[in-house]
PDB file of N, CA and C in Angstrom:
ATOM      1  N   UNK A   1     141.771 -23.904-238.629  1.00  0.00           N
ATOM      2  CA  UNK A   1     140.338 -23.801-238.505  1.00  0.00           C
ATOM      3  C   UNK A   1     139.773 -23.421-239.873  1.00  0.00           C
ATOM      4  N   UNK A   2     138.704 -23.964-239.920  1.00  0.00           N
ATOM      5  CA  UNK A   2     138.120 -23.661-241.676  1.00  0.00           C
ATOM      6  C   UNK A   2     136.961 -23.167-241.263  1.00  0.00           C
ATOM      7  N   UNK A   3     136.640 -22.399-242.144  1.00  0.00           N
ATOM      8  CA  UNK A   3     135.269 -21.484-242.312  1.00  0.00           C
ATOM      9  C   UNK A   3     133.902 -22.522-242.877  1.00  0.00           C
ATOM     10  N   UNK A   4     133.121 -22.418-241.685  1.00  0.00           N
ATOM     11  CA  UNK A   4     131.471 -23.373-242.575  1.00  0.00           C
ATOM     12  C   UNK A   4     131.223 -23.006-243.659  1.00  0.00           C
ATOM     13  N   UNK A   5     131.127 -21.386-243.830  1.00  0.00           N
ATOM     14  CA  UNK A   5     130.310 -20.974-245.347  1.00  0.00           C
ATOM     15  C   UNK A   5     130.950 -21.555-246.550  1.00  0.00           C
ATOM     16  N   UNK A   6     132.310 -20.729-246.433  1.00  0.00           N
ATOM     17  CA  UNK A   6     133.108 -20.991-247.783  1.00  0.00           C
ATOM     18  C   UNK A   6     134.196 -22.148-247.582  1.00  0.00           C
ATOM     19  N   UNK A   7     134.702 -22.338-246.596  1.00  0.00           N
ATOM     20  CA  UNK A   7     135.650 -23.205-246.635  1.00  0.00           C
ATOM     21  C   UNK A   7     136.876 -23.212-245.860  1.00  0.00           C
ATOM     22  N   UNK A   8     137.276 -21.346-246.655  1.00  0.00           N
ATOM     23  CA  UNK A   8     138.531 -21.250-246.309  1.00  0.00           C
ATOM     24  C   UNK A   8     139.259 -21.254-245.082  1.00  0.00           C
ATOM     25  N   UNK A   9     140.486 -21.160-244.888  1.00  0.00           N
ATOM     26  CA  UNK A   9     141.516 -21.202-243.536  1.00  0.00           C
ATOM     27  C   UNK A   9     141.930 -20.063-243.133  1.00  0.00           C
ATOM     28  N   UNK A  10     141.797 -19.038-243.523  1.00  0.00           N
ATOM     29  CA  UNK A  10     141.872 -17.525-243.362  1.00  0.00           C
ATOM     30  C   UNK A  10     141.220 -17.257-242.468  1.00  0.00           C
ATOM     31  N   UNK A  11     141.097 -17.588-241.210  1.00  0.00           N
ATOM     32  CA  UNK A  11     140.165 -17.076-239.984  1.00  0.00           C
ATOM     33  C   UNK A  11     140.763 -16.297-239.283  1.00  0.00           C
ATOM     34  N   UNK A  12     140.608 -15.493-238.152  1.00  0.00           N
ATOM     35  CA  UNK A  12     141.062 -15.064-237.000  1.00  0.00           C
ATOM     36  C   UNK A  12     139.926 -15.629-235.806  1.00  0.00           C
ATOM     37  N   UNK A  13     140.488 -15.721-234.611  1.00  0.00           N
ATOM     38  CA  UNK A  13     139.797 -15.593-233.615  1.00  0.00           C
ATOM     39  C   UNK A  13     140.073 -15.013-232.480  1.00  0.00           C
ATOM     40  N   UNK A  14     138.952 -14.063-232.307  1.00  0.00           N
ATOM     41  CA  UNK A  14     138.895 -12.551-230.997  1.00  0.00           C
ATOM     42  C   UNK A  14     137.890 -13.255-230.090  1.00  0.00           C
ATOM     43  N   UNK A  15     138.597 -12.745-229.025  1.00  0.00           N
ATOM     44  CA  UNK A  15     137.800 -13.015-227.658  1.00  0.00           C
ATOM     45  C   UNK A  15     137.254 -11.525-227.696  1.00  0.00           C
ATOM     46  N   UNK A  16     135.644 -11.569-226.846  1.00  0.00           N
ATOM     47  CA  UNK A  16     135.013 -10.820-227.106  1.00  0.00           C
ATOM     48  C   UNK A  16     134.812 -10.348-225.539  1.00  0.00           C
ATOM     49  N   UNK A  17     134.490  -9.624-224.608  1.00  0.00           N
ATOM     50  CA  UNK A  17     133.957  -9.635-223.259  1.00  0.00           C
ATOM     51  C   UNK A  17     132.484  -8.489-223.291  1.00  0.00           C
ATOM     52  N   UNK A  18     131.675  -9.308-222.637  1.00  0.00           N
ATOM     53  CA  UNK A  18     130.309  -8.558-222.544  1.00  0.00           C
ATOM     54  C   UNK A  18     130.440  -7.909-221.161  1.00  0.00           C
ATOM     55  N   UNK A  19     130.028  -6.936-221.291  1.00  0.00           N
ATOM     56  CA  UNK A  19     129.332  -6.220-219.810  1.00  0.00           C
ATOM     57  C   UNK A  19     128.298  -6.151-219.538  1.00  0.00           C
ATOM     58  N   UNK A  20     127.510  -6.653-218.885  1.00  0.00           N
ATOM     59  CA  UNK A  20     125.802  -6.299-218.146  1.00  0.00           C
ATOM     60  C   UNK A  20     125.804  -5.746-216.908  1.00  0.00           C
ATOM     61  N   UNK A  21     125.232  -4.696-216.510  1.00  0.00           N
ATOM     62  CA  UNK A  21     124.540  -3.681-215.656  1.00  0.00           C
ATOM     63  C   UNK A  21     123.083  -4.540-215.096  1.00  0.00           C
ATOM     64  N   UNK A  22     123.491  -5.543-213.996  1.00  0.00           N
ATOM     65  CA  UNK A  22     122.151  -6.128-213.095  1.00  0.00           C
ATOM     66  C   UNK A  22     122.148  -5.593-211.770  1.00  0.00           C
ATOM     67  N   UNK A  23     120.245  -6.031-211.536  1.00  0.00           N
ATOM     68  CA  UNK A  23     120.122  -5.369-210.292  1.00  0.00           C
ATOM     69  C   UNK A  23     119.831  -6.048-209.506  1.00  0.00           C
ATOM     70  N   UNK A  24     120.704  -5.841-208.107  1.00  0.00           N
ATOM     71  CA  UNK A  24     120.731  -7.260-206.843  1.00  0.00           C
ATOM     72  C   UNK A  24     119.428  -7.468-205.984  1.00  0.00           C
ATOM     73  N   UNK A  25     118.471  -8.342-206.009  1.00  0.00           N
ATOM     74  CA  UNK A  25     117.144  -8.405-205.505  1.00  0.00           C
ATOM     75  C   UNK A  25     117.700  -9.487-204.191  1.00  0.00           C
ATOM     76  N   UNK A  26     116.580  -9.185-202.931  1.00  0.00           N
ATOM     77  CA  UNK A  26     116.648 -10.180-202.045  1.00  0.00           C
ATOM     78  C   UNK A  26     116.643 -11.590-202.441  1.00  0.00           C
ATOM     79  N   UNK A  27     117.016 -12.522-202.241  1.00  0.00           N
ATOM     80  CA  UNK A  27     116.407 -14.337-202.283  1.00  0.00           C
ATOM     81  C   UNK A  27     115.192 -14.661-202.087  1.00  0.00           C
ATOM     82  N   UNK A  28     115.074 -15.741-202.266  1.00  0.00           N
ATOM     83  CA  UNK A  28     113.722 -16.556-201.703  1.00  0.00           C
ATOM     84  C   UNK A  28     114.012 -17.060-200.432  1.00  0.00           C
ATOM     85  N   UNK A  29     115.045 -16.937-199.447  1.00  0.00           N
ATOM     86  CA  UNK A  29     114.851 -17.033-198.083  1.00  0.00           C
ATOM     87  C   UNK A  29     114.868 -16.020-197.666  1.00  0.00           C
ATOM     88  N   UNK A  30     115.183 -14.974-198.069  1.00  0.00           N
ATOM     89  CA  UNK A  30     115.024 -13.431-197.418  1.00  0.00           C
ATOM     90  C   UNK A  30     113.103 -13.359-197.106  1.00  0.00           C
ATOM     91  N   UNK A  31     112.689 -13.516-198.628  1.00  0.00           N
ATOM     92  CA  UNK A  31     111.182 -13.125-198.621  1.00  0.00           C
ATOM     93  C   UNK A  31     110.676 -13.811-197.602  1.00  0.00           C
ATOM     94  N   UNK A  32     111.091 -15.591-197.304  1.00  0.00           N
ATOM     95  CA  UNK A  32     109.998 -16.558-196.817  1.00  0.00           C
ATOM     96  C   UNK A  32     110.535 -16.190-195.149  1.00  0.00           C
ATOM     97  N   UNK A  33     111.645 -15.756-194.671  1.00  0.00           N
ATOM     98  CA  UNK A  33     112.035 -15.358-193.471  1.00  0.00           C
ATOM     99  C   UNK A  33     111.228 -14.350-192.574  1.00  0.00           C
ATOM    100  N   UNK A  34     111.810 -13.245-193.909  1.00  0.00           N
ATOM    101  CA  UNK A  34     111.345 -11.400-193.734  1.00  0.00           C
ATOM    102  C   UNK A  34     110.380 -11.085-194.302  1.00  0.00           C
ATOM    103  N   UNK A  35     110.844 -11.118-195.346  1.00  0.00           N
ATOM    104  CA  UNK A  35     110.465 -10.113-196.299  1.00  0.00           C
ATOM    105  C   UNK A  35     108.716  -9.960-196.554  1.00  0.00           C
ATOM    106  N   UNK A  36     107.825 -10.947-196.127  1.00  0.00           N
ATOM    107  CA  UNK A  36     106.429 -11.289-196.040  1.00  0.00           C
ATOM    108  C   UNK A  36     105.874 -10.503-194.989  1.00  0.00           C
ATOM    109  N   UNK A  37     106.566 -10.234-193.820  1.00  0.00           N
ATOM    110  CA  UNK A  37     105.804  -9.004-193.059  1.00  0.00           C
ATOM    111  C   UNK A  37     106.647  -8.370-192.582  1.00  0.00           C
ATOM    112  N   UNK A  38     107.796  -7.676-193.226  1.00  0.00           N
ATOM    113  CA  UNK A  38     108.752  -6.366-192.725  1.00  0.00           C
ATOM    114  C   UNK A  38     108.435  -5.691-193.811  1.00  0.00           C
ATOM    115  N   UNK A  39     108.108  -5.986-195.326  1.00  0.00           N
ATOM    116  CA  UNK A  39     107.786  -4.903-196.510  1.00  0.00           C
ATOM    117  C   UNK A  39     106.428  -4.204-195.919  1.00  0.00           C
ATOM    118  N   UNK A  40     105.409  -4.510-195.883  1.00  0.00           N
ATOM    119  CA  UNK A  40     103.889  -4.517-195.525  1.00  0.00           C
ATOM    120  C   UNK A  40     103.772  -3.413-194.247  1.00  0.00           C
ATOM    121  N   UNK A  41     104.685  -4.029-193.207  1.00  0.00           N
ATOM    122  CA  UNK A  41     105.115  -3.059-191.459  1.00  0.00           C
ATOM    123  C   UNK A  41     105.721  -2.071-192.253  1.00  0.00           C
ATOM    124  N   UNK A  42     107.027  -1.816-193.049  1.00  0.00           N
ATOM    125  CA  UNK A  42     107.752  -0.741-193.492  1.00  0.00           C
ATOM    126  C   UNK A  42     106.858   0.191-193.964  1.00  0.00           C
ATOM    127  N   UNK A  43     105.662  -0.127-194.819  1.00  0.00           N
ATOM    128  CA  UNK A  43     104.833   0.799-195.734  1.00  0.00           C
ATOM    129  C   UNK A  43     103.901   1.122-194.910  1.00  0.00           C
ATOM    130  N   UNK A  44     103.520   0.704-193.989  1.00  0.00           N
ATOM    131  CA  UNK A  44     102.591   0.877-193.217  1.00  0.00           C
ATOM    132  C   UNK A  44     102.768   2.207-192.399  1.00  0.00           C
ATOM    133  N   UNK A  45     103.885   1.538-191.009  1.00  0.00           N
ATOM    134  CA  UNK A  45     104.351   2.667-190.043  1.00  0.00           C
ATOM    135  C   UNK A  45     105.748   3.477-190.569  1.00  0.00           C
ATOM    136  N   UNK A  46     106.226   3.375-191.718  1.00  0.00           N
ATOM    137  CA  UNK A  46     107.467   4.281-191.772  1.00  0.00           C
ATOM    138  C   UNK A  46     107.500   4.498-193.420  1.00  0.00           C
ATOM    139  N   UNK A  47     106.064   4.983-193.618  1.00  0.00           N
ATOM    140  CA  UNK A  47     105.824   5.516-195.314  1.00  0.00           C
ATOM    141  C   UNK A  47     106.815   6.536-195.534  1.00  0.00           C
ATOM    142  N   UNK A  48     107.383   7.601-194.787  1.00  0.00           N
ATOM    143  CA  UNK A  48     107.950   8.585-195.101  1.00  0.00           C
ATOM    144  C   UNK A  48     109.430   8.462-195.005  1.00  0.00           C
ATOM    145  N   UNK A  49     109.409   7.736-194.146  1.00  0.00           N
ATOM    146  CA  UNK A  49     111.734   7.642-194.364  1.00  0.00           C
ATOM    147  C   UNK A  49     111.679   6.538-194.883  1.00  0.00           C
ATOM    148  N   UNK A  50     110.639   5.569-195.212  1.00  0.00           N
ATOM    149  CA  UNK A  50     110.781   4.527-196.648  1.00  0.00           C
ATOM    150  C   UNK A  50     110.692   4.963-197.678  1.00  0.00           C
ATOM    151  N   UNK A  51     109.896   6.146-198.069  1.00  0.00           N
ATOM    152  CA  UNK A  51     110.273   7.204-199.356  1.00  0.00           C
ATOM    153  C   UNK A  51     111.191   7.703-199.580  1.00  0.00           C
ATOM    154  N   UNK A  52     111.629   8.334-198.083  1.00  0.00           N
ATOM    155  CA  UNK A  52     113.054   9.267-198.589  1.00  0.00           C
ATOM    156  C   UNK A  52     114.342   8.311-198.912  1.00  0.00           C
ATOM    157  N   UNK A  53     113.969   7.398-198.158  1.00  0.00           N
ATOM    158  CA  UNK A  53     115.254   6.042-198.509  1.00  0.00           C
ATOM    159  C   UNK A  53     115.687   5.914-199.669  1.00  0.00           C
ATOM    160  N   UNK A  54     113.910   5.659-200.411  1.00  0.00           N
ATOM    161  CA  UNK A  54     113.838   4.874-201.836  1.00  0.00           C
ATOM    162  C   UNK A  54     114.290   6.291-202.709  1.00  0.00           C
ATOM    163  N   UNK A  55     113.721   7.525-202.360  1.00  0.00           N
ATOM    164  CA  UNK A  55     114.396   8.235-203.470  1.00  0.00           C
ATOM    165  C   UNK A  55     116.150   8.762-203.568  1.00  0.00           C
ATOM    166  N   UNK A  56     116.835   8.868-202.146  1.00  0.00           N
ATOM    167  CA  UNK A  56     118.073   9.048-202.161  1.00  0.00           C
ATOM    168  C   UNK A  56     118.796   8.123-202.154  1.00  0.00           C
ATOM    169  N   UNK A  57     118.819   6.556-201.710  1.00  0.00           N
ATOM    170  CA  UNK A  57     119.670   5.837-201.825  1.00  0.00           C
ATOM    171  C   UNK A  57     119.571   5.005-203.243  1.00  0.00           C
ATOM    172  N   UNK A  58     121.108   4.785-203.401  1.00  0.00           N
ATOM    173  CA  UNK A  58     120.999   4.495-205.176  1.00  0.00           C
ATOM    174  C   UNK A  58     120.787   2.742-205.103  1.00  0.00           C
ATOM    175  N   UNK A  59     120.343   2.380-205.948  1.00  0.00           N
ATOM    176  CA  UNK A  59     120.172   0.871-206.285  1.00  0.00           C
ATOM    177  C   UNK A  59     121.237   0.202-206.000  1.00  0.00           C
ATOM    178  N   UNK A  60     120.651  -1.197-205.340  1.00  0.00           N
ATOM    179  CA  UNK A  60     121.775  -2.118-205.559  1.00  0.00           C
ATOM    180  C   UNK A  60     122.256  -2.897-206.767  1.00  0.00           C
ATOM    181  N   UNK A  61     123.270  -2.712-207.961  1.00  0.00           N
ATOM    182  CA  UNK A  61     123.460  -2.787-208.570  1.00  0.00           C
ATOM    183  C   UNK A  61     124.935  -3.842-208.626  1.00  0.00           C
ATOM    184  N   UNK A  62     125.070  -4.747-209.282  1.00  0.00           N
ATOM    185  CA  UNK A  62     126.366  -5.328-209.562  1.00  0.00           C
ATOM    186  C   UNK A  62     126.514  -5.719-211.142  1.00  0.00           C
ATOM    187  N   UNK A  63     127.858  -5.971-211.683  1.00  0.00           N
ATOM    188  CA  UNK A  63     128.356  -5.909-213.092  1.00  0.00           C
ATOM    189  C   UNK A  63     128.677  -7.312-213.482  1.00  0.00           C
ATOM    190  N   UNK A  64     127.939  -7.891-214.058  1.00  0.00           N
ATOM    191  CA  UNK A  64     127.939  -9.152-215.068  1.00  0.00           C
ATOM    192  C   UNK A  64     129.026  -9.226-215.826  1.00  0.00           C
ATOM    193  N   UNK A  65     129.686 -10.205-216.213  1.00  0.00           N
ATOM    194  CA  UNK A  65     130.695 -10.263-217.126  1.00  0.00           C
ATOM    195  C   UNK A  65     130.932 -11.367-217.799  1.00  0.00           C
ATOM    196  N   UNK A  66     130.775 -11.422-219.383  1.00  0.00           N
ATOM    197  CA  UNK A  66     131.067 -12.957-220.077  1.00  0.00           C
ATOM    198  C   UNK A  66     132.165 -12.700-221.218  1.00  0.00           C
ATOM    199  N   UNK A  67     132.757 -13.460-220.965  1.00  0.00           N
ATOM    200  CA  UNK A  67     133.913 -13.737-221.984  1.00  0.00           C
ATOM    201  C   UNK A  67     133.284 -14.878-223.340  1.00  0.00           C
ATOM    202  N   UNK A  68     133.585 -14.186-224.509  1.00  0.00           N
ATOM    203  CA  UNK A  68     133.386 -15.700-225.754  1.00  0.00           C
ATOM    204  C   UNK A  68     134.219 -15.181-226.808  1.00  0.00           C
ATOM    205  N   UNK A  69     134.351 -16.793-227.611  1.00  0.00           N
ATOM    206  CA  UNK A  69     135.344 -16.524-228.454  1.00  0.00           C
ATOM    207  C   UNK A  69     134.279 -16.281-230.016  1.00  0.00           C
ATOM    208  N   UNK A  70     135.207 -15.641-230.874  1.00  0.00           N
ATOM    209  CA  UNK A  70     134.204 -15.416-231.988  1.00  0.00           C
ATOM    210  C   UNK A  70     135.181 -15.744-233.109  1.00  0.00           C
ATOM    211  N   UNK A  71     135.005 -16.450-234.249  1.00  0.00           N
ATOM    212  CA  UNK A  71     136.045 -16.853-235.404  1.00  0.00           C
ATOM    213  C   UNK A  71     134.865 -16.092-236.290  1.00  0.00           C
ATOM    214  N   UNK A  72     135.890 -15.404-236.792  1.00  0.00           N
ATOM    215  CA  UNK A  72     135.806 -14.261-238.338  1.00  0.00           C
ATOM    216  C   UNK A  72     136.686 -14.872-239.121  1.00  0.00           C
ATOM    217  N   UNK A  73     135.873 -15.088-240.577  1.00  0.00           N
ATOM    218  CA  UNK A  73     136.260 -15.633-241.609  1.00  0.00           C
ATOM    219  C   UNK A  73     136.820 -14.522-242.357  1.00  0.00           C
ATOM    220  N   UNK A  74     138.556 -14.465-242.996  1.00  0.00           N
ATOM    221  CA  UNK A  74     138.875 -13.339-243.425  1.00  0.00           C
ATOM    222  C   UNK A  74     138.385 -12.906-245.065  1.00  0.00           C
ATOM    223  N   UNK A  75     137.657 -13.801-245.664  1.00  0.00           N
ATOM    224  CA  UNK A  75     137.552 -13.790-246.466  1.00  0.00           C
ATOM    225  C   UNK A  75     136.255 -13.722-246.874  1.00  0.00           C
ATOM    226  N   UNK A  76     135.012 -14.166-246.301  1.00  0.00           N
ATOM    227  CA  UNK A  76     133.732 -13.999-246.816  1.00  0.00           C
ATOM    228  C   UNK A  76     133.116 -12.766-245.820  1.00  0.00           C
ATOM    229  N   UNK A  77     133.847 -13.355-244.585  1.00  0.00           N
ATOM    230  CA  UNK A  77     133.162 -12.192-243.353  1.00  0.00           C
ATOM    231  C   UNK A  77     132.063 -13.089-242.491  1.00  0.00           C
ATOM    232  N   UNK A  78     132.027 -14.178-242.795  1.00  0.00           N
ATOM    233  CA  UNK A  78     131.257 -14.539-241.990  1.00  0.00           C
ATOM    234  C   UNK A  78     131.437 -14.986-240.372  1.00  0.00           C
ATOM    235  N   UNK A  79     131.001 -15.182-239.629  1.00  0.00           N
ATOM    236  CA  UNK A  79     131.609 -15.458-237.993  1.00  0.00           C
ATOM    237  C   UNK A  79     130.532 -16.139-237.246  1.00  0.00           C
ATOM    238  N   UNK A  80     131.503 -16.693-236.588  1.00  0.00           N
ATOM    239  CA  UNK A  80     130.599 -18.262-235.740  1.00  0.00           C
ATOM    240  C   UNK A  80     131.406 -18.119-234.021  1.00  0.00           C
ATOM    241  N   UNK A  81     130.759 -18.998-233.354  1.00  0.00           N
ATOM    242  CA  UNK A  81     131.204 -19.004-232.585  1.00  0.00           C
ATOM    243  C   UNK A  81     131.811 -20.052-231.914  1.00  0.00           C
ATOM    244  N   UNK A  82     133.300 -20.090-231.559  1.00  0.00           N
ATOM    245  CA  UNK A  82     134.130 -21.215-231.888  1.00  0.00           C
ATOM    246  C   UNK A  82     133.544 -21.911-229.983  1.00  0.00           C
TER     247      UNK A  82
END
């Protein structure tokens, strides 16, 4: 493998892995089903154990993950992505 900037063949290449912290929202068939008059009824008749819900129960949360490769040029330093 050769380097764009300078040329050379002195590369390495590291796999890199990302982590993201996302947060799990209903669908668009949840909303067009439910979710259009059970949010509205919830706030309405059950304001208070829909508060206590929202402040003690923790988010729905799930963990993203991407793998990529990255070539580092050993010699200028420059890096691309192979």
């Amino acid at each position: 493998m050769k380097c764009p900037k300078c040329g050379s063949t002195n590369v390495t290449v590291n796999v890199i892995q990302q982590t993201k912290l996302v947060d799990k929202h209903h669908g668009i068939i949840w909303w067009v089903c439910i979710g259009w008059y059970w949010i509205p009824i919830k706030w309405l008749f059950l304001t208070v154990p829909a508060l206590i819900v929202k402040i003690f129960v923790p988010k729905r949360q799930k963990i993203k993950q991407k793998t990529k490769s990255v070539c580092i040029c050993q010699n200028c330093g420059h890096n691309w992505r192979a």
